[in-house]
Structures are given as C-alpha cells and as structure tokens.
N, C-alpha and C. Protein backbone atom coordinates (compact mmCIF):
# COMPACT_ATOMS: atom_id res chain seq x y z
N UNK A 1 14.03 149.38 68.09
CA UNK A 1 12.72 149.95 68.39
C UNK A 1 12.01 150.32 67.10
N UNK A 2 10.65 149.85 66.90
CA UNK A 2 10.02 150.12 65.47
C UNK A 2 9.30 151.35 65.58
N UNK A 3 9.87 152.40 64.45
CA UNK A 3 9.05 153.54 64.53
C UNK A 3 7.56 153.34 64.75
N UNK A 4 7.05 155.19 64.98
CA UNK A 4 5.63 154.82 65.57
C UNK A 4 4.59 154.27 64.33
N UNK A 5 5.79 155.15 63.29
CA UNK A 5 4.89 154.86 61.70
C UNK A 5 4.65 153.76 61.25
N UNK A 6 5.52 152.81 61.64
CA UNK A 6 5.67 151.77 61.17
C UNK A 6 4.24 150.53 62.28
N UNK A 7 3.84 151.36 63.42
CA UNK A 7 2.64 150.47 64.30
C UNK A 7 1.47 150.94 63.71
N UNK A 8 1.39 152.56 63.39
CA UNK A 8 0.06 153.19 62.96
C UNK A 8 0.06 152.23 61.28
N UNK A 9 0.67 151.92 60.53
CA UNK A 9 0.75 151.70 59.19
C UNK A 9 0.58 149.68 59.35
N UNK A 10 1.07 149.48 60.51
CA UNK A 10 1.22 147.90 60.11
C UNK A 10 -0.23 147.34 60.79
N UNK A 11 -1.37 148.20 61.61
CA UNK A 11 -2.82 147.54 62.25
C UNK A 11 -2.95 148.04 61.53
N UNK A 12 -4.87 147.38 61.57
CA UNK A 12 -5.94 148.43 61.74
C UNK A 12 -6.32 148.78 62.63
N UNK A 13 -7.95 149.53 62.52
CA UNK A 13 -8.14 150.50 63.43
C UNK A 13 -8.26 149.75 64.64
N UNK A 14 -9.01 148.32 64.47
CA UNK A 14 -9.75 147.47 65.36
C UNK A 14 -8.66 147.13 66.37
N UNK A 15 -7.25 146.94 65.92
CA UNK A 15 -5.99 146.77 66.90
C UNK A 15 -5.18 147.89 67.50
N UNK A 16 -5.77 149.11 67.42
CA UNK A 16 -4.98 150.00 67.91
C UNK A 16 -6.12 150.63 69.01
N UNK A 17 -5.51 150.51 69.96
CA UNK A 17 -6.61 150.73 71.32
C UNK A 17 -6.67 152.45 71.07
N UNK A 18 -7.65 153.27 71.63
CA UNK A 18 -8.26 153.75 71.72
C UNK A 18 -6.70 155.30 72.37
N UNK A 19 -6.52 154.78 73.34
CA UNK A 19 -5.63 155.54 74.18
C UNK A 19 -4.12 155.29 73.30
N UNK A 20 -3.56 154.24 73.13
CA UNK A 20 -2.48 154.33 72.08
C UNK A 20 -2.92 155.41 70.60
N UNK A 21 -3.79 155.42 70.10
CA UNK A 21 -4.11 156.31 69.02
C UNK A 21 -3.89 157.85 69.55
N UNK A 22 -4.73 157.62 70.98
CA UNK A 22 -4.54 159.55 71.03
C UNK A 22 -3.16 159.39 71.68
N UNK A 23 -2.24 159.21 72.05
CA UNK A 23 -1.05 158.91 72.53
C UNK A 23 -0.35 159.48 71.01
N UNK A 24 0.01 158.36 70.33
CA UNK A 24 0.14 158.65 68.76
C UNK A 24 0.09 159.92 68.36
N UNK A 25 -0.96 160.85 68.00
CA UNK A 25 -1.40 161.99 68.22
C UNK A 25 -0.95 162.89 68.32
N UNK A 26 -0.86 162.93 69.74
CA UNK A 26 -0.40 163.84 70.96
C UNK A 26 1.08 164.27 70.33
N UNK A 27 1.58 162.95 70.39
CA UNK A 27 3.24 162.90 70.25
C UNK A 27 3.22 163.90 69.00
N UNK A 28 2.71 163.19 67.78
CA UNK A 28 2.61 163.74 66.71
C UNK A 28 2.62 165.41 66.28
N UNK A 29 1.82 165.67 67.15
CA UNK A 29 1.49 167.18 67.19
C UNK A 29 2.54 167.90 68.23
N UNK A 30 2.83 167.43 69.02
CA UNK A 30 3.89 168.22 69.65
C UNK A 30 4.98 168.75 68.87
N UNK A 31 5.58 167.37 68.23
CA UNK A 31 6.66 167.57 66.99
C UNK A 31 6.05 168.32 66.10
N UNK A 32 4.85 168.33 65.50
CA UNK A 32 4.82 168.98 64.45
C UNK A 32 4.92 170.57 65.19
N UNK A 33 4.31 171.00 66.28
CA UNK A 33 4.20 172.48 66.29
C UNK A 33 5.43 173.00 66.51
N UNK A 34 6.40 171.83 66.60
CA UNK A 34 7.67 173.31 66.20
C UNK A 34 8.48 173.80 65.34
N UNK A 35 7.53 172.96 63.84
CA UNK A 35 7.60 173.66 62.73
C UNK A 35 6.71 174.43 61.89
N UNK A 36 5.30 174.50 62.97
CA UNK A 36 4.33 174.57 62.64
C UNK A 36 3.42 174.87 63.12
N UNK A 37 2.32 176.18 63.19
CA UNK A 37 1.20 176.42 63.94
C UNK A 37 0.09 175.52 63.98
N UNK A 38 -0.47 174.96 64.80
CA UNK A 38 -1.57 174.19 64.93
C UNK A 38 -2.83 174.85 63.67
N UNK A 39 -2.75 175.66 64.10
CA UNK A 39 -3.72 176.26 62.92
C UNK A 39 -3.48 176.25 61.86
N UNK A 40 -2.01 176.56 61.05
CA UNK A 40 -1.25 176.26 59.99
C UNK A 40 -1.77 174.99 59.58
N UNK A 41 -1.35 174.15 60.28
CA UNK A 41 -1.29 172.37 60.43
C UNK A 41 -3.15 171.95 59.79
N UNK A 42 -3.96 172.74 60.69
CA UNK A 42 -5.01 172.05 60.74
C UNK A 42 -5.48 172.97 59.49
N UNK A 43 -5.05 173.71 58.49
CA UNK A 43 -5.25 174.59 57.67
C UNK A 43 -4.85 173.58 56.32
N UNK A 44 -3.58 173.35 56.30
CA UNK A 44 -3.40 172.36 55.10
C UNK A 44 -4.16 170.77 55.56
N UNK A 45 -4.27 170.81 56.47
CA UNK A 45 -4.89 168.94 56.64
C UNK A 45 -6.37 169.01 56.45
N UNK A 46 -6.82 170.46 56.28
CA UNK A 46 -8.73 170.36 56.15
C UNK A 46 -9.48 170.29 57.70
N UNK A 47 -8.86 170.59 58.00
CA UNK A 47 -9.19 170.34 59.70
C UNK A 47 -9.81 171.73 60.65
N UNK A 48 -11.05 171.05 60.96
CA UNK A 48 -11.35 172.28 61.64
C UNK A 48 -10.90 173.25 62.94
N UNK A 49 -11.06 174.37 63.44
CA UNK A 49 -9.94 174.93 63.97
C UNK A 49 -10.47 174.54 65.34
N UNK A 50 -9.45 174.19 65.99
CA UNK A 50 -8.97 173.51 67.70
C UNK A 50 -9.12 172.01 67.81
N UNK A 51 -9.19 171.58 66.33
CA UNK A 51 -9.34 170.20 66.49
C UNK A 51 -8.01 169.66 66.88
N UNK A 52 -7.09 170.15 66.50
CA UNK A 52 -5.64 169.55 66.88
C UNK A 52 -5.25 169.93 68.66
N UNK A 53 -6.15 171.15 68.85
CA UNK A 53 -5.80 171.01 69.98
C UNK A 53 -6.41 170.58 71.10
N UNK A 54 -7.93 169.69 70.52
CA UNK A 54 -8.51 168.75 71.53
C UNK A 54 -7.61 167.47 71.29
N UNK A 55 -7.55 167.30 70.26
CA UNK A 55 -6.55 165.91 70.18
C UNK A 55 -4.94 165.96 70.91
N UNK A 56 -4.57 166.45 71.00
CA UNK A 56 -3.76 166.62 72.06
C UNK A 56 -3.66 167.00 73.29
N UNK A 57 -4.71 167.51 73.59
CA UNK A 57 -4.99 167.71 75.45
C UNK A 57 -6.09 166.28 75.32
N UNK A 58 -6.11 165.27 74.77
CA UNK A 58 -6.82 163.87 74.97
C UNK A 58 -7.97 164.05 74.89
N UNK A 59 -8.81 165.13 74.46
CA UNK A 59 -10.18 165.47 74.37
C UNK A 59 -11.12 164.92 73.19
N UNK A 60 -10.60 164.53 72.54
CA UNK A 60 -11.02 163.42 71.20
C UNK A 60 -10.33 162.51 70.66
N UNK A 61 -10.89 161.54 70.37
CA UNK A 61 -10.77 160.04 69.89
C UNK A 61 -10.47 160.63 68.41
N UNK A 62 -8.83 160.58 67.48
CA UNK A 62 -8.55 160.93 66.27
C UNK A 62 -8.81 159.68 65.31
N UNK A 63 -9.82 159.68 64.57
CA UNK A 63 -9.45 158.59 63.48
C UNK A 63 -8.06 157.62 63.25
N UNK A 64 -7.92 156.80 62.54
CA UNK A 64 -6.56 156.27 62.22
C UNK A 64 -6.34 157.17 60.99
N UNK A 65 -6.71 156.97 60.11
CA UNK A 65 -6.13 157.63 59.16
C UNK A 65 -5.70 159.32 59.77
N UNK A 66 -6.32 159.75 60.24
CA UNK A 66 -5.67 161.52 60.94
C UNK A 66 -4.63 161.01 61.65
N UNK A 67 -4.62 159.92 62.76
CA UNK A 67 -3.04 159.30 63.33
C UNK A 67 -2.25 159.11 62.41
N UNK A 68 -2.60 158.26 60.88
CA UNK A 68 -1.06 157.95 60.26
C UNK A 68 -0.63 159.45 59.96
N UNK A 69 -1.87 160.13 59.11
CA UNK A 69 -0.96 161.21 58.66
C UNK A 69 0.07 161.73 59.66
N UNK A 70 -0.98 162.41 60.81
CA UNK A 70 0.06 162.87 61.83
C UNK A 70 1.25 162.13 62.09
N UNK A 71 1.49 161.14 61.76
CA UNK A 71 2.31 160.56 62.32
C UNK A 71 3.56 160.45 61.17
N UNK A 72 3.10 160.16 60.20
CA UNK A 72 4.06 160.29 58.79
C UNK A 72 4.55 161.56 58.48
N UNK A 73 3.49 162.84 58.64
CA UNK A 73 4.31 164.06 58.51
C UNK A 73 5.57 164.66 59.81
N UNK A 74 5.22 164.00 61.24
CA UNK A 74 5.83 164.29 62.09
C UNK A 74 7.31 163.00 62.20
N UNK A 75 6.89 162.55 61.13
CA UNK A 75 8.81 161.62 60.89
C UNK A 75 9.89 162.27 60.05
N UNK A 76 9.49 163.45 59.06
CA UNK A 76 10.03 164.10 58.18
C UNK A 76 9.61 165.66 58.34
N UNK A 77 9.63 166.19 59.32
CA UNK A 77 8.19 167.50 59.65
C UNK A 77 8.80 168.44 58.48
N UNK A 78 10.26 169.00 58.42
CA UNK A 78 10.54 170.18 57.82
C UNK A 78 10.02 169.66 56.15
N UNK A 79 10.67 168.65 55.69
CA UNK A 79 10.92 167.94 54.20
C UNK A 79 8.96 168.16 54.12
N UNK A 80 8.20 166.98 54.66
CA UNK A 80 6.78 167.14 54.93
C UNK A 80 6.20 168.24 54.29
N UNK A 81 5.52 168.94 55.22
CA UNK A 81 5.06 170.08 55.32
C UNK A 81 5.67 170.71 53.92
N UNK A 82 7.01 170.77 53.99
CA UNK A 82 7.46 172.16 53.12
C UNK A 82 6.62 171.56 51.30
N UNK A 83 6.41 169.94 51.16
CA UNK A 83 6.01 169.33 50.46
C UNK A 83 4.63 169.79 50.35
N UNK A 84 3.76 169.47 51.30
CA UNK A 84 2.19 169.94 51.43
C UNK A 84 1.65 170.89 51.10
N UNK A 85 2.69 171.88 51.64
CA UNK A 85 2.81 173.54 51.75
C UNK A 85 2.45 173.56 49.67
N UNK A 86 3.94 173.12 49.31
CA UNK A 86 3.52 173.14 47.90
C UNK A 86 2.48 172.26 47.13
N UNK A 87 2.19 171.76 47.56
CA UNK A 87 0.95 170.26 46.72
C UNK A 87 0.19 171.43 46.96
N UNK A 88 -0.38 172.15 48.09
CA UNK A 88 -1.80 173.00 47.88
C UNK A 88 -1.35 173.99 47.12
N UNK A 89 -0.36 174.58 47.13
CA UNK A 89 -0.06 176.45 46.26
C UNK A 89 -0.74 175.78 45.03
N UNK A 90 0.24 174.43 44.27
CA UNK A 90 0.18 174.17 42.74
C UNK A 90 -0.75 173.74 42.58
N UNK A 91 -1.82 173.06 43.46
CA UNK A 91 -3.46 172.54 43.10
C UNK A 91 -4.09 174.28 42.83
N UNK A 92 -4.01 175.38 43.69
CA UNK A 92 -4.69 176.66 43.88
C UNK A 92 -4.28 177.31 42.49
N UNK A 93 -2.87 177.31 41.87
CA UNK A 93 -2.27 177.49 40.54
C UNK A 93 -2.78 177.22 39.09
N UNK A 94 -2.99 175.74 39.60
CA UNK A 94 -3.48 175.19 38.46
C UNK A 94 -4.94 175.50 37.51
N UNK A 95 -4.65 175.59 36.46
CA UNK A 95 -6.04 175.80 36.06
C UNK A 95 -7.11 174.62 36.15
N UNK A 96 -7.94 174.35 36.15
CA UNK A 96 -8.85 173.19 36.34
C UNK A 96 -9.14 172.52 34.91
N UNK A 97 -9.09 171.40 34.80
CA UNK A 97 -8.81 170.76 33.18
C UNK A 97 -10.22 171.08 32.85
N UNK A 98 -10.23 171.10 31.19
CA UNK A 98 -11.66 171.37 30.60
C UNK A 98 -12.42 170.15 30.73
C-alpha cells in the first residue's frame, strides 16, 4: 500500500479530486491533534484560527500544498513538529543579517 505522502507528492493539483484532498486532510489532522493543538498546529503553519478545523469537518477545499504539508508532518508527527517547533524559536533568535 503506497503511503498517502507518497499520492499527495507524486500528482498535481489538477489529479487529485477535490474530495480525496479534503479526505487527505482530515486524516492528516486527526493524527496530528494528538500531538498537537489545532491552534498550536495552525500557529506554526501561519494559518488562520479554525481553519484546520473547517478543513476537517469538510468545510473547505485545502490547497495541495497545505495537504502535502499536512500530510508529511502527520507521517513523522512527534520528530516533525518537535523540528518546526525549533526552525521558528531559532528564526525568532536570530538576529537579522545586516
């Protein structure tokens, strides 16, 4: 059976129907919230707040690119995240080059 990452990563948008994407999604976010508050989630992804949770009660059509991510962070969620978590601290750390 080919991961889901591996269907969101191998179309484009034009081949991935409409309902398989929020399907995708859905799944995605389930797994992620149980390492993770939706708000958390939609906090490091730039995402405005209840957007994750129209996309999972099927209430909006998610981009592809918001499917792969979701879908790539929810194959590795703890490793993921705990990664993201740090990419933003050390961007907020950093001083900004002259």
């Amino acid at each position: 059976m080919k991961d889901e990452g591996d269907v969101v990563l191998g179309l484009s948008a034009r081949t991935i129907p409409t309902a398989q994407r929020m399907r995708l999604a859905s799944i995605a976010i389930r797994k992620l919230e149980t390492f993770v508050s939706q708000r958390r989630l939609e906090r490091l992804l730039g995402l405005s707040q209840g957007y994750l949770c129209r996309l999972k009660a099927g209430k909006q059509t998610p981009s592809l690119p918001i499917v792969a991510l979701l879908v790539l962070l929810a194959a590795s969620p703890e490793k993921r995240l705990q990664r993201l978590s740090a990419l933003w601290e050390r961007a907020h750390q950093d001083p900004p080059p002259p």
